[in-house]
Protein backbone atom coordinates (compact mmCIF):
# COMPACT_ATOMS: atom_id res chain seq x y z
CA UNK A 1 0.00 0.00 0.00
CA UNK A 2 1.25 3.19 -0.84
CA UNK A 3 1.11 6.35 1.40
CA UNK A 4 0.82 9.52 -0.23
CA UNK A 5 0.79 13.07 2.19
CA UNK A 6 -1.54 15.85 0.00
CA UNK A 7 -0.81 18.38 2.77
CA UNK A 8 -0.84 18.45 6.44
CA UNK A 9 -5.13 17.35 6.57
CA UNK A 10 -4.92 15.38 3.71
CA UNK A 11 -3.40 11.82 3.45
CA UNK A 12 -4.17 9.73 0.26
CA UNK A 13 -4.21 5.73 1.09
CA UNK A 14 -3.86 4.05 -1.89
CA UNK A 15 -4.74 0.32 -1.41
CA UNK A 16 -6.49 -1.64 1.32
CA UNK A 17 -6.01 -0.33 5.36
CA UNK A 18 -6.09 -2.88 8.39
CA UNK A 19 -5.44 -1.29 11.87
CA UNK A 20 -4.60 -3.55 15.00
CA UNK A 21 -4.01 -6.27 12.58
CA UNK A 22 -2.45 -8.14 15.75
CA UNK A 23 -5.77 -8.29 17.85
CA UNK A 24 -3.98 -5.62 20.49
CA UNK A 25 -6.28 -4.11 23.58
CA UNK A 26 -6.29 -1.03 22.06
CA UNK A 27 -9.07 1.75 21.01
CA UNK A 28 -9.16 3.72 18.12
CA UNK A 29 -10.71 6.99 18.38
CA UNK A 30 -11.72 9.74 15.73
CA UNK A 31 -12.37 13.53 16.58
CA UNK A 32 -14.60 15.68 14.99
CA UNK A 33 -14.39 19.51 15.39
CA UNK A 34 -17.26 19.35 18.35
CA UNK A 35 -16.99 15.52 19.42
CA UNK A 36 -14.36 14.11 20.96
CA UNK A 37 -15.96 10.55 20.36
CA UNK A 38 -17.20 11.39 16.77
CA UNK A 39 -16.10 7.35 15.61
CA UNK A 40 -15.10 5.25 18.66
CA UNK A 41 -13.93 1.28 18.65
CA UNK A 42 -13.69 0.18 22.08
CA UNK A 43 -11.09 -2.92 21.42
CA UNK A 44 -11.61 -4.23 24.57
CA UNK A 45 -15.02 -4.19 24.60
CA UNK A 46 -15.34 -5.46 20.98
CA UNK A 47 -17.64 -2.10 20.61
CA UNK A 48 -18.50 0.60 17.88
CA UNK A 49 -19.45 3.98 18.88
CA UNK A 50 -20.70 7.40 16.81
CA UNK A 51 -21.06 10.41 18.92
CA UNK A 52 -19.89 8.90 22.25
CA UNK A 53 -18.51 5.96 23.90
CA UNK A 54 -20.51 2.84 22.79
CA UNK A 55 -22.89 1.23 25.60
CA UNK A 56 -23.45 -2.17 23.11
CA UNK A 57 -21.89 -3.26 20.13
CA UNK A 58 -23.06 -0.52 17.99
CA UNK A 59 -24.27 2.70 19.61
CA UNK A 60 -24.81 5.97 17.64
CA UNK A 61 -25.64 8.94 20.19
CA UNK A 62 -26.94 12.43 18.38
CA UNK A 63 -27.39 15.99 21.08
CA UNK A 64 -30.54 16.66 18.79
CA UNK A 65 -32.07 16.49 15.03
CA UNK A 66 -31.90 13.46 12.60
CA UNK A 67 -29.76 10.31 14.07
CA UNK A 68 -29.07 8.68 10.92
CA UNK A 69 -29.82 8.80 6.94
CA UNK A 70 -29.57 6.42 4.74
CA UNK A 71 -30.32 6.69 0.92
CA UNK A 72 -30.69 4.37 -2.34
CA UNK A 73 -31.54 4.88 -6.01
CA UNK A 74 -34.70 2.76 -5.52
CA UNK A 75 -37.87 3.95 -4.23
CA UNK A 76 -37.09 2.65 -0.40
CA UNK A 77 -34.95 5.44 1.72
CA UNK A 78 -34.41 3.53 4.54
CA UNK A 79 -34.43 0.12 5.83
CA UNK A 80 -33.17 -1.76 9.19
CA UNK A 81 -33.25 -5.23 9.34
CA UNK A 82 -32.53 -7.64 12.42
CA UNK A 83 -31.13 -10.91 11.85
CA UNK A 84 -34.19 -12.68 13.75
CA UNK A 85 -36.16 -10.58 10.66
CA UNK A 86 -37.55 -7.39 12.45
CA UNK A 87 -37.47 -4.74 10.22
CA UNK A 88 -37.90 -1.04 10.04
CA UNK A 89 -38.17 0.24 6.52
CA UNK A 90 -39.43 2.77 3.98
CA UNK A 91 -41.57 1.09 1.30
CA UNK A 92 -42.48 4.34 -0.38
CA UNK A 93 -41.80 8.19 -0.29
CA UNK A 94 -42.69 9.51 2.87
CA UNK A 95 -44.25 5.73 4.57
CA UNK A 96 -42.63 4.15 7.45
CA UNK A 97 -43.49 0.29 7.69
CA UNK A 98 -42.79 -2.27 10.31
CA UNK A 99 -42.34 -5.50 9.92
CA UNK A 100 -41.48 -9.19 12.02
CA UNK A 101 -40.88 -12.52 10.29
CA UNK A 102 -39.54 -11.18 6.95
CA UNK A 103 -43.54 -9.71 6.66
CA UNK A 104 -45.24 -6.04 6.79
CA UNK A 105 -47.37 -5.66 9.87
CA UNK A 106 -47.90 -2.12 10.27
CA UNK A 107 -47.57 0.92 8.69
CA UNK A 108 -47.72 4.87 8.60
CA UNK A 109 -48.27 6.12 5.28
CA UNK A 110 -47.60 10.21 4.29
CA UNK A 111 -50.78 11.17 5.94
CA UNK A 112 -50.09 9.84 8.86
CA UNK A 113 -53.24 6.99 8.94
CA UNK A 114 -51.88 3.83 10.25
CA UNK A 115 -52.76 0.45 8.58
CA UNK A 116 -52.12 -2.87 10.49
CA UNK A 117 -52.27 -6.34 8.39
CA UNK A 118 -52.86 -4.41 5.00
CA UNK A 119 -50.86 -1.41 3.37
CA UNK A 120 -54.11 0.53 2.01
CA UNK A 121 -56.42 2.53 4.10
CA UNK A 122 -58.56 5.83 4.43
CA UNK A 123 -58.90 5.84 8.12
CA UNK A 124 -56.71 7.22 11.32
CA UNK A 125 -56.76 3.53 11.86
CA UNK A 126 -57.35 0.22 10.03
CA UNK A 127 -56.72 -3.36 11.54
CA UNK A 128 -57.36 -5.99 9.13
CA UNK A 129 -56.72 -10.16 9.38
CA UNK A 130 -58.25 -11.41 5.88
CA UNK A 131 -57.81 -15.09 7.32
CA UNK A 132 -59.32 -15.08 10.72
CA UNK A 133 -60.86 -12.81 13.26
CA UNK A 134 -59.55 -9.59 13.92
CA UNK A 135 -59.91 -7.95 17.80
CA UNK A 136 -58.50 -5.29 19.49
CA UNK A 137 -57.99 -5.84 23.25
CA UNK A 138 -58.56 -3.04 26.12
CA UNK A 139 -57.82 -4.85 28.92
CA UNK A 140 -57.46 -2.90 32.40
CA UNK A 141 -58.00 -3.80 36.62
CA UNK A 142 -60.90 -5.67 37.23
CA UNK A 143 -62.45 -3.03 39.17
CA UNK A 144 -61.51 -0.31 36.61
CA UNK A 145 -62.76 0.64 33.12
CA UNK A 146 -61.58 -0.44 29.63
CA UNK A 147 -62.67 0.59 25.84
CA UNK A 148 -62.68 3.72 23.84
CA UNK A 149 -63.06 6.89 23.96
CA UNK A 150 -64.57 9.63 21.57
CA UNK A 151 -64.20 13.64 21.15
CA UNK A 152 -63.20 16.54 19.34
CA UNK A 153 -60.00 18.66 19.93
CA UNK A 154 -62.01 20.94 22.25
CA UNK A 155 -62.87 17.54 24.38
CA UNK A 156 -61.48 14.35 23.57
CA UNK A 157 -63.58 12.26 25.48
CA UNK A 158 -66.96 13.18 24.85
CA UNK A 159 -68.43 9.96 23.47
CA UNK A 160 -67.42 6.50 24.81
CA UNK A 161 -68.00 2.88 25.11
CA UNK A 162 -66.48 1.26 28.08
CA UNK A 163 -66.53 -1.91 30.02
CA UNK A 164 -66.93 -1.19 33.43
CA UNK A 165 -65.02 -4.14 35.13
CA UNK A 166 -66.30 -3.55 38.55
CA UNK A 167 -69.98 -4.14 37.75
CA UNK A 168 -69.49 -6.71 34.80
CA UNK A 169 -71.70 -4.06 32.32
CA UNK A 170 -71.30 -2.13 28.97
CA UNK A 171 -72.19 1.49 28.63
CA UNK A 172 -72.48 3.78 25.89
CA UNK A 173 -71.62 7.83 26.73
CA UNK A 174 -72.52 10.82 24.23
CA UNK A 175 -71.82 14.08 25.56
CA UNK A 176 -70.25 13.49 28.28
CA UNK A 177 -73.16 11.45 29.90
CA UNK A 178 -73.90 7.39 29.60
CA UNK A 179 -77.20 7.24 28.13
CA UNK A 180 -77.51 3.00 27.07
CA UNK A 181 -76.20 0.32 29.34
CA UNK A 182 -76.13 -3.61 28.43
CA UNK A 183 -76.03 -5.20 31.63
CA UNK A 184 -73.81 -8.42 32.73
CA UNK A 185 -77.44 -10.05 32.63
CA UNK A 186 -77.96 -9.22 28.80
CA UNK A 187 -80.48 -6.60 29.15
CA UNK A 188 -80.62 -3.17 27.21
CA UNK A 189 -81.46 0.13 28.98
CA UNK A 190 -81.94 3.48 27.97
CA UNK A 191 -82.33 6.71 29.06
CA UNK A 192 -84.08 6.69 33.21
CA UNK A 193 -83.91 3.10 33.14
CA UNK A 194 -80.27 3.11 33.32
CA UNK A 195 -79.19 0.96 36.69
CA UNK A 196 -82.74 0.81 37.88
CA UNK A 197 -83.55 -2.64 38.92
CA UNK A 198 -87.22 -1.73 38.33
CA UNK A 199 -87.24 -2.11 34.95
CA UNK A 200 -86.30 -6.01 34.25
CA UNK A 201 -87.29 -6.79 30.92
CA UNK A 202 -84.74 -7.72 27.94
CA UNK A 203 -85.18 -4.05 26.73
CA UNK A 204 -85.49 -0.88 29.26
CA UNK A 205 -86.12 2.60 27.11
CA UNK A 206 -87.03 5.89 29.01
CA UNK A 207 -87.16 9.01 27.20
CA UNK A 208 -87.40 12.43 28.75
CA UNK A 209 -86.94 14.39 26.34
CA UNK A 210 -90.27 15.86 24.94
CA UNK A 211 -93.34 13.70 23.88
CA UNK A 212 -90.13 12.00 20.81
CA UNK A 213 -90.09 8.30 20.33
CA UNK A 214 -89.08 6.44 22.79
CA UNK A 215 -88.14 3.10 20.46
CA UNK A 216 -88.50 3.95 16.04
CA UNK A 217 -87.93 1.19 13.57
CA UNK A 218 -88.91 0.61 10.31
CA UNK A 219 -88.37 -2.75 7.62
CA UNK A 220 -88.49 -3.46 4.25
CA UNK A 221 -91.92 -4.49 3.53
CA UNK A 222 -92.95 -2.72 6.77
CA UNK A 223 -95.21 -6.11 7.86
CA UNK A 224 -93.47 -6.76 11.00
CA UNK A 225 -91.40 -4.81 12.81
CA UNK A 226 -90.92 -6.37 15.68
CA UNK A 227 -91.80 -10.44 16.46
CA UNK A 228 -91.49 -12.37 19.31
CA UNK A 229 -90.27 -16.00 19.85
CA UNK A 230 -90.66 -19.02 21.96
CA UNK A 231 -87.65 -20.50 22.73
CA UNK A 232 -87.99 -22.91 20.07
CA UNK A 233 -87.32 -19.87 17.93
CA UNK A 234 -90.60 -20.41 16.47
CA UNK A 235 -92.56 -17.10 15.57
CA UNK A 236 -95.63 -16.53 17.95
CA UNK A 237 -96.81 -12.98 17.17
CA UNK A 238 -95.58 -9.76 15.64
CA UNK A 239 -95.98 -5.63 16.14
CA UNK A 240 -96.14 -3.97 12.33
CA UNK A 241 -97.58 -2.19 9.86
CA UNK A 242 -100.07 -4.14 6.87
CA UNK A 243 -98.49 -1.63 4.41
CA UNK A 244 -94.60 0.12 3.90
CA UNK A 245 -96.85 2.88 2.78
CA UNK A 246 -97.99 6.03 4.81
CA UNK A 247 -101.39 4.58 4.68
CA UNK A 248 -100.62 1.01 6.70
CA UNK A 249 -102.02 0.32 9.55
CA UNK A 250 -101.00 -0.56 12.71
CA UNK A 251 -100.65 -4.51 12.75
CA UNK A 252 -100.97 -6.63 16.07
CA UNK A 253 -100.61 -10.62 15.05
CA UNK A 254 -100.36 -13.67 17.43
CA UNK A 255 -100.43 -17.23 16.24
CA UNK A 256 -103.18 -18.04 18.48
CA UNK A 257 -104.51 -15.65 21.28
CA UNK A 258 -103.70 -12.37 21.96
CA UNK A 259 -104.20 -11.19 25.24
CA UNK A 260 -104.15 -7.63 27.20
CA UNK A 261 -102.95 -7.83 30.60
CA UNK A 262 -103.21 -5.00 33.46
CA UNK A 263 -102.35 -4.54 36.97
CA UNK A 264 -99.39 -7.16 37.62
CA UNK A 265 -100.54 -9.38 34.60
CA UNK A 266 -103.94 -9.48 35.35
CA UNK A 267 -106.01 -10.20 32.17
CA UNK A 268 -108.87 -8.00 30.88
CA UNK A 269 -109.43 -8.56 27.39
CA UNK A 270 -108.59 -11.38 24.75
CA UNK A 271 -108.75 -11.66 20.79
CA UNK A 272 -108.85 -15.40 19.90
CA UNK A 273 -107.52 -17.35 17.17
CA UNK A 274 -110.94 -17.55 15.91
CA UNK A 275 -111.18 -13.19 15.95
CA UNK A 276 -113.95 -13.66 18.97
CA UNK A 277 -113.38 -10.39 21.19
CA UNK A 278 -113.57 -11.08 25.22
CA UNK A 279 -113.51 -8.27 27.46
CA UNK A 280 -113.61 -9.50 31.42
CA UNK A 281 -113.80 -13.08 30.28
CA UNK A 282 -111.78 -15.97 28.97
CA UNK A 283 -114.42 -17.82 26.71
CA UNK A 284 -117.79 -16.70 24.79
CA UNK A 285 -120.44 -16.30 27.64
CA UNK A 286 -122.77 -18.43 24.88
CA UNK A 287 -120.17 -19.74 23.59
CA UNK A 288 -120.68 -18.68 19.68
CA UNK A 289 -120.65 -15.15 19.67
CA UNK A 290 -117.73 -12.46 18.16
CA UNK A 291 -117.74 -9.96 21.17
CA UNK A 292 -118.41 -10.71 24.94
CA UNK A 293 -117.96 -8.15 27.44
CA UNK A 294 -118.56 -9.42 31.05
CA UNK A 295 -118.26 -8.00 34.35
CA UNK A 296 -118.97 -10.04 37.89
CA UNK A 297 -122.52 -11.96 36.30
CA UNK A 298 -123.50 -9.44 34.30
CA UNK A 299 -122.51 -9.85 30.02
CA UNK A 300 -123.17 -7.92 26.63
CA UNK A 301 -122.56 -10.21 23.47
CA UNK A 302 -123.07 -9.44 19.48
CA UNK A 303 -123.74 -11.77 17.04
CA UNK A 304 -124.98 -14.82 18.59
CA UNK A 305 -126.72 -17.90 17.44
CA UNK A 306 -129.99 -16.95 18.68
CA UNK A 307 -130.02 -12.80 18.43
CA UNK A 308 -128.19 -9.86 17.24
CA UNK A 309 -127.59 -8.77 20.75
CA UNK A 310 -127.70 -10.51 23.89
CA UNK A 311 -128.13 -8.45 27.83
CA UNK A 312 -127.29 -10.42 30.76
CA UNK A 313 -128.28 -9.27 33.91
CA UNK A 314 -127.65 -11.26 37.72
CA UNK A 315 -129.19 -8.83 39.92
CA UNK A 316 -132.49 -6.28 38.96
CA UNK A 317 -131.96 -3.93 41.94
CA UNK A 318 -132.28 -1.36 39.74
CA UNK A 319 -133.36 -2.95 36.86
CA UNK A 320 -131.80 -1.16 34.24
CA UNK A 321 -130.71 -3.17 31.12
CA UNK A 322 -129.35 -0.24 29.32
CA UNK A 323 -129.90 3.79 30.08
CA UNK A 324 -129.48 6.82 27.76
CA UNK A 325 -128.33 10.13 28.87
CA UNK A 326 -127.51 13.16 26.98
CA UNK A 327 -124.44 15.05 27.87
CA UNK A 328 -125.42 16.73 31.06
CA UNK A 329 -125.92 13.60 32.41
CA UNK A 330 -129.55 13.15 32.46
CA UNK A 331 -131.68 9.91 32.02
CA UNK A 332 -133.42 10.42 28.62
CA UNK A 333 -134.59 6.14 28.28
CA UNK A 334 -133.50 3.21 29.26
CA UNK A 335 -134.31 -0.32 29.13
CA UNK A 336 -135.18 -2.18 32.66
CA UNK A 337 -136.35 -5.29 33.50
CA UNK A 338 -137.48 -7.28 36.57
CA UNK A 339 -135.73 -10.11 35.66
CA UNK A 340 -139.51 -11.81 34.58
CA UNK A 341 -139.82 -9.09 31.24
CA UNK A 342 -138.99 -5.83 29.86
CA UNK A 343 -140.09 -2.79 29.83
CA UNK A 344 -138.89 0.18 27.63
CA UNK A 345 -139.05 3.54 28.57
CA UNK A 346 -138.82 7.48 27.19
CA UNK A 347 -138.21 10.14 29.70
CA UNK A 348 -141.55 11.64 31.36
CA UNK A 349 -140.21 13.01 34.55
CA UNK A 350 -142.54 16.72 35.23
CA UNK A 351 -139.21 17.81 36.43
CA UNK A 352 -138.30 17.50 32.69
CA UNK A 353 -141.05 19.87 31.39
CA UNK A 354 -142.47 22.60 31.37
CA UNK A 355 -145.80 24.72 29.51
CA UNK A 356 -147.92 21.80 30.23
CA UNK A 357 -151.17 21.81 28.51
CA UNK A 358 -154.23 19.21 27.67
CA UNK A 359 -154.42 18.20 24.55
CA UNK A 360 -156.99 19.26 21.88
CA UNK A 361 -158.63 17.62 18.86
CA UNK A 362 -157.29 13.75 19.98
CA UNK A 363 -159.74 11.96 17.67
CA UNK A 364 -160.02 14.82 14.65
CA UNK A 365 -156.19 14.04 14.16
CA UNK A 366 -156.18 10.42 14.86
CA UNK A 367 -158.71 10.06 11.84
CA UNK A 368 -156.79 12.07 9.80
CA UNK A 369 -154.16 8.86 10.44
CA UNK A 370 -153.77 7.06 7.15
CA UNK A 371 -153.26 2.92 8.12
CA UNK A 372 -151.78 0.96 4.75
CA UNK A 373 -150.72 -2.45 3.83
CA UNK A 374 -147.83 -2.60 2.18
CA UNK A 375 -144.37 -4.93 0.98
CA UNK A 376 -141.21 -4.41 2.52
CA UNK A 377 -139.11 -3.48 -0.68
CA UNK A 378 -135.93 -5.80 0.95
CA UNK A 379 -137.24 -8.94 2.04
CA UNK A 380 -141.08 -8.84 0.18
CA UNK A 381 -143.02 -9.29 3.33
CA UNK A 382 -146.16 -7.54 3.72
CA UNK A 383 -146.92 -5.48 6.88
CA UNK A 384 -149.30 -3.21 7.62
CA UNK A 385 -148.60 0.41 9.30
CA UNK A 386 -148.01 3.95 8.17
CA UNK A 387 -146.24 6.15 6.20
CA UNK A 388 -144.21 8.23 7.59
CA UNK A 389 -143.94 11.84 6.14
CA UNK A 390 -148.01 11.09 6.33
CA UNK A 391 -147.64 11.01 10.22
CA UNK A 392 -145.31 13.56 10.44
CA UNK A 393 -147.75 16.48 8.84
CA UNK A 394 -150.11 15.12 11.63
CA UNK A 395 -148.66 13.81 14.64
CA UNK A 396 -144.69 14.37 14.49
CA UNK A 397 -144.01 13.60 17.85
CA UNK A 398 -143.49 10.12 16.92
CA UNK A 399 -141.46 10.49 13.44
CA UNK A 400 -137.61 11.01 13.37
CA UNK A 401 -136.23 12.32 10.20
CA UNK A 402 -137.40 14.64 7.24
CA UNK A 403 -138.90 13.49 3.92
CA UNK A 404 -136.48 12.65 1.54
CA UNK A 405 -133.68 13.55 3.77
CA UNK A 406 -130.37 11.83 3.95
CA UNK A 407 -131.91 9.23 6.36
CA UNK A 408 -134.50 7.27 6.13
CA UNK A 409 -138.12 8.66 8.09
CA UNK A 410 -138.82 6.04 11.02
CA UNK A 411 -141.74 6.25 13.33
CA UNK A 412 -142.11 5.23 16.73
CA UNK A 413 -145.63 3.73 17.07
CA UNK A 414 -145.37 3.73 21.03
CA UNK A 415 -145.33 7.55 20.70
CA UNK A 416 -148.89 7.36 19.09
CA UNK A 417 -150.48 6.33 22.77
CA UNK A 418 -150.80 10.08 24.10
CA UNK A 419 -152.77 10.23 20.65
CA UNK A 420 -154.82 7.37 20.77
CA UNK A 421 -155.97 7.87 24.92
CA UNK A 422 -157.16 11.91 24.09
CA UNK A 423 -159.27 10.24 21.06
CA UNK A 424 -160.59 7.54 23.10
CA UNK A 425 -161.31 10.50 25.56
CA UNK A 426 -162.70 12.66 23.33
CA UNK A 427 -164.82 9.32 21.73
CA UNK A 428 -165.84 8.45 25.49
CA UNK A 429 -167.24 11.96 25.88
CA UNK A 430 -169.57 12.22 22.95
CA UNK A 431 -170.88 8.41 23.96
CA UNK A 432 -171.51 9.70 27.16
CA UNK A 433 -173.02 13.43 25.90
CA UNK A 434 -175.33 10.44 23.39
CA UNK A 435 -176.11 8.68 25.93
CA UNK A 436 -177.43 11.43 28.11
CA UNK A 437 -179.64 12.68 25.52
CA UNK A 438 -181.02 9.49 24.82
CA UNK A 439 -181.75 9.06 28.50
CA UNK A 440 -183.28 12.12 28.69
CA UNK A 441 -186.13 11.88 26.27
């Protein structure tokens, strides 16, 4: 090798260099203008130090600023590589990668959104296992909290979901308050509900916020939007709509009986599989008809075998059947019955009236009465009575409606007697004015 001096810095080497060929204890040591450790081999030691004196084999120490750079012509800047395959490199401009077993595992990119198990993402953070599940643990004490929290740079924690290890439950916060807990038993609760023990069913809700929603949902074909199971999984009923349209109606379906329960499951009305309606009863009080409505003994039912309307009555105290009031309150008819037959009634109370007066001309007007036969234009029968609009220029205190009105006249032929007694009346007189003047002859 030949030695060359250039000037008193400069010497030009020309050929290979071995120092401490011999394997000597001995250090070699470089100065720089500010270091006095700038290169440093420890011989002794079998250590390589820039900066200082090494602490391990290789040690590079830096006061402040970039440690190392390292440049290529290809498109990677950097790369560190262990020999048990941890790496540290730079797949692309401006992306730091990390990497165990000779394979990528994590990476920044030059936007700074990290990417674990894939190199592509559009979030602050992506975690990806193609193969097999992928979970990310929060694990803390098991009497403090673990999970996530939520915010904005003004508060960085003012949404959350957390696992609160003490009582074993789940619980979702939004500004800065929890407002759903699942609890260690499975159940949901909302709102009030939260940690009451009150409210024990699978789902709690309690709004108080305005007369809003407490629970909205909506499906596809807007049938059923909520259905309940047996736990044979096996569909027993459903809560929907019978259209997706803003004209469906409310839809309440159970694959046999649906019942309505008050006061600590106490039952008060049923809808059978068959449609029959009971109210205060748990089978037809007949036994055929759609709607029975029962209370202690006494019953109402529609649409029976034997009649259109059935009244059951256990006591006749009072005898009333049925009663009619207007809206002040006051008795204007009723039906009663002493339990033996029935007797219907209008409302004839003096307390009710007032300008009383006798009637006048009882039998001129009852023989201006025009009695027909006729045919019933709906079923053909013939029947004989009167027509009404003919009654009603006469007598119209038993007619309801107008001629050729909307609604067809009726009249109510009880309502004739206050006729028929001043004609007798009036009849009886003249017998007895006849008779007088026959006598007296």
């Amino acid at each position: 090798m030949a030695i060359t001096k250039v000037s008193a810095s400069l010497v030009d080497l020309d050929g290979g260099v071995v120092i401490n060929e011999s394997s000597a204890d001995a250090d070699f040591r470089v100065e720089s203008n500010g270091k006095t450790h700038m290169l440093f081999v420890d011989g002794g030691n079998d250590r390589v130090g820039v900066g200082a004196a090494p602490s391990s084999p290789f040690s590079v120490s830096a006061a402040d600023g970039t440690l190392a750079n390292f440049t290529n012509a290809s498109d990677a800047d950097f790369q560190f590589k262990t020999a048990s395959a941890v790496a540290l490199l730079t797949p692309s401009t401006g992306t730091l990668a990390f990497g165990t077993s000779d394979t990528e595992r994590m990476r920044i990119n030059s936007s700074g959104l990290v990417s674990i198990g894939t190199t592509t993402t559009d979030r602050e953070l992506k975690v990806q296992k193609s193969s097999d599940h992928s979970i990310i643990a929060a694990v803390s004490g098991t009497s403090s909290l673990a999970g996530m929290v939520m915010g904005d740079t003004d508060d960085d924690d003012i949404g959350a979901v957390l696992y609160n290890n003490n009582g074993n439950y789940l619980y979702f916060q939004t500004n800065t308050s929890e407002n759903a807990r699942l609890t260690s038993a499975g159940l949901l609760q909302l709102g009030t509900s939260i940690g009451n023990s009150t409210y024990a069913g699978l789902f709690n809700g309690v709004s108080n916020v305005g007369t809003g929603a407490i629970i909205q949902t909506r499906n596809g074909d807007g049938k059923k939007h909520f259905m309940l199971r047996g736990d044979n999984n096996v569909e027993y009923g459903s809560v929907g709509l019978t259209s997706a349209t803003g004209s469906g109606a409310l839809q309440l379906q159970g694959e046999d009986t649906i019942v309505f329960n008050t006061n600590t499951d106490t039952e008060r009305m049923r809808i059978n599989a068959s449609g029959k309606v009971l109210i205060g009863t748990t089978s037809g009080v007949r036994g055929s008809e759609d709607l029975s409505i029962q209370a202690s003994s006494d019953a109402i039912v529609t649409r029976t075998a034997g009649a259109g309307l059935i009244v059951r009555k256990s006591s006749f105290g009072n005898g009333f059947l049925c009663l009619f009031e207007n809206d002040s309150a006051t008795a204007v008819g009723s039906i009663t019955s002493g339990g033996s037959s029935t007797v219907y009634n209008t409302s004839s109370d003096y307390r009710l009236k007032e300008n009383i007066e006798t009637m006048q001309n009882g039998l001129e007007r009852l023989n201006k009465l025009n009695p027909v036969k006729f045919t019933w234009k709906e079923t053909g029968e013939e029947a004989e009575g009167f027509i009404a609009h003919e009654v009603d220029e006469i007598f119209s205190d038993c007619v309801y409606g107008e001629k050729d009105g909307d609604e067809m006249q009726g009249v109510d032929y009880g309502r004739i007697t206050p006729l028929l007694v001043k004609a007798v009346q009036e009849l009886t007189a003249e017998v007895e004015e006849l008779k007088t003047k026959l006598e007296s002859k």
